[in-house]
Protein backbone atom coordinates (compact mmCIF):
# COMPACT_ATOMS: atom_id res chain seq x y z
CA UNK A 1 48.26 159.51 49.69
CA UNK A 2 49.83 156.33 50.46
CA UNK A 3 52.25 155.55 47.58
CA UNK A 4 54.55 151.96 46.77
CA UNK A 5 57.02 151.94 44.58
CA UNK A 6 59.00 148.91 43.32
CA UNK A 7 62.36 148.28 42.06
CA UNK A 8 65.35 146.24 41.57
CA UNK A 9 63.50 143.05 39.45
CA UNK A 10 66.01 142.14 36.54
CA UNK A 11 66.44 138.74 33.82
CA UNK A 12 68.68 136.73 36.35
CA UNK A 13 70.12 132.67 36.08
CA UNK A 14 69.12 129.93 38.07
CA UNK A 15 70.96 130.00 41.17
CA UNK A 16 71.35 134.08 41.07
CA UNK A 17 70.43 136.66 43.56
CA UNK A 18 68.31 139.63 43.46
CA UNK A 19 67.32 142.23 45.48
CA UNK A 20 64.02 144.14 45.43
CA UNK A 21 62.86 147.52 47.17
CA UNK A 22 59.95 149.08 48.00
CA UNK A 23 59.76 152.95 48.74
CA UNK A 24 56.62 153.71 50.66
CA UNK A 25 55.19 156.76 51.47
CA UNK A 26 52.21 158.81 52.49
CA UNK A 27 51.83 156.58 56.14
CA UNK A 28 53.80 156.02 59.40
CA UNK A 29 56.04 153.04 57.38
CA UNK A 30 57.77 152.16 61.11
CA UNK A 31 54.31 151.47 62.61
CA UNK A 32 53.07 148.74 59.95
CA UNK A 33 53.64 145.48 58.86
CA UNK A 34 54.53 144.85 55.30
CA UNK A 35 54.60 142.09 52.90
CA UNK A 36 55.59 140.78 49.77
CA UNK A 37 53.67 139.10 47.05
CA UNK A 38 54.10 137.62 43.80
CA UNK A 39 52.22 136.99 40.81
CA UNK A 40 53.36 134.67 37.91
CA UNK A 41 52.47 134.45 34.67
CA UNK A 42 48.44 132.98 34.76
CA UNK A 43 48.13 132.22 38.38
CA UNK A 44 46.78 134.20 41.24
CA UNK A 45 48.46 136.07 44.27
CA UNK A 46 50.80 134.08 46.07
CA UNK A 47 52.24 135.52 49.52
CA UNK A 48 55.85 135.63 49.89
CA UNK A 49 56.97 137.29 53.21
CA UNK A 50 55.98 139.59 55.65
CA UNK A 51 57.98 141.95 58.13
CA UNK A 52 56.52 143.02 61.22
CA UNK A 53 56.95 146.42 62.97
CA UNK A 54 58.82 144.91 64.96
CA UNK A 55 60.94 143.39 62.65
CA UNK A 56 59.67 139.85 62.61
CA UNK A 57 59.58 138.01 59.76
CA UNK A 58 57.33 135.43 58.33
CA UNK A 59 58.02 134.04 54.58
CA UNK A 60 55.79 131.67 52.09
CA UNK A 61 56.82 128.17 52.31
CA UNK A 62 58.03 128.28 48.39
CA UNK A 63 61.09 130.76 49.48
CA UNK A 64 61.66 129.58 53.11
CA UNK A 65 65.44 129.67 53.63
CA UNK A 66 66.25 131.29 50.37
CA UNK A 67 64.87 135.31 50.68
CA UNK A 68 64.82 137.14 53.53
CA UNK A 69 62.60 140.92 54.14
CA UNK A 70 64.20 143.54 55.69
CA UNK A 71 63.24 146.64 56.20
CA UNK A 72 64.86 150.33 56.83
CA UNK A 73 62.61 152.26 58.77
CA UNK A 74 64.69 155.42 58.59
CA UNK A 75 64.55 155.44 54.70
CA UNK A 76 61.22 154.19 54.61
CA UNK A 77 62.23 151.27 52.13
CA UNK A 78 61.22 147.80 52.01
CA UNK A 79 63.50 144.67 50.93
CA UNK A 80 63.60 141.73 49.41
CA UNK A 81 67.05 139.69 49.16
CA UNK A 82 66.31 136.78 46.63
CA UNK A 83 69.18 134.07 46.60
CA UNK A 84 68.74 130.45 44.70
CA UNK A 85 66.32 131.93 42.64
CA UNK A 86 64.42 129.38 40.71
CA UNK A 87 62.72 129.22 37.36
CA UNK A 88 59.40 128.99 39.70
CA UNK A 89 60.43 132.49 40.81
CA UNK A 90 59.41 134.18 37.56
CA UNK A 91 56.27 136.36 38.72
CA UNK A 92 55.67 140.17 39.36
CA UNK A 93 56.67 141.42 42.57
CA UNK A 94 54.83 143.83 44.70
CA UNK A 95 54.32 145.26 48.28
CA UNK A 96 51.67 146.18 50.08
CA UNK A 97 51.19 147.49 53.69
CA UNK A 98 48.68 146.03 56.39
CA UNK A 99 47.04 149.37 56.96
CA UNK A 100 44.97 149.43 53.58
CA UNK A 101 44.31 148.09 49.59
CA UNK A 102 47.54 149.76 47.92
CA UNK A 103 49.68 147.69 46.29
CA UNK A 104 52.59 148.77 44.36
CA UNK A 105 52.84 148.70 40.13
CA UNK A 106 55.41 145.37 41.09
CA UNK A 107 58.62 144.31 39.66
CA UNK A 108 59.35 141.86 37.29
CA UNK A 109 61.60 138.94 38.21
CA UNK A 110 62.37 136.65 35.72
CA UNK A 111 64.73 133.77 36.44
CA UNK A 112 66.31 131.69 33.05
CA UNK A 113 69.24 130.86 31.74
């Protein structure tokens, strides 16, 4: 049973960092591509980032420059390192994988001073 768990989303200032994980389990996590996506407060899905199993990355052009996905295959973990965060970046995290529906519960990230 494929299972995504996130963590790490906190009340943080303009200008703070955060950084999210993702602890996936139930399927090969080295062998897939996985992303990052966002939902804020009465608006749809919005894509943030993906990281290929290869390691390349690919990010939304709302965070280009200021996250960055990383993954540990070893651990099976997903990452999200959030810097400059933005009032904008208030929304509910989650991950998914490229191999099927599941989506994590998400994170909330919630950027205010």
């Amino acid at each position: 049973q494929v299972q995504l768990v996130e963590s790490g989303g906190d009340l943080v200032q303009p200008g703070g960092s955060l950084r999210l994980s993702c602890a996936a389990s139930g399927f090969s996590f080295s062998l897939y591509a996985m992303s990052w996506f966002r939902q804020a407060p009465g608006k749809g899905d919005e894509w943030v980032s993906t990281i290929d199993s290869d390691l390349k990355t690919r990010y939304g052009q709302s965070v280009k420059g200021r996250f960055t996905t990383s993954r540990d295959n070893a651990k099976n973990i997903l990452y999200l390192q959030m810097d400059s965060l933005k009032p904008e970046d208030t929304a509910v995290y989650y991950c998914k994988w490229t191999g099927g529906p599941t989506r994590g519960r998400g994170t909330q990230v919630t950027v205010s001073s």
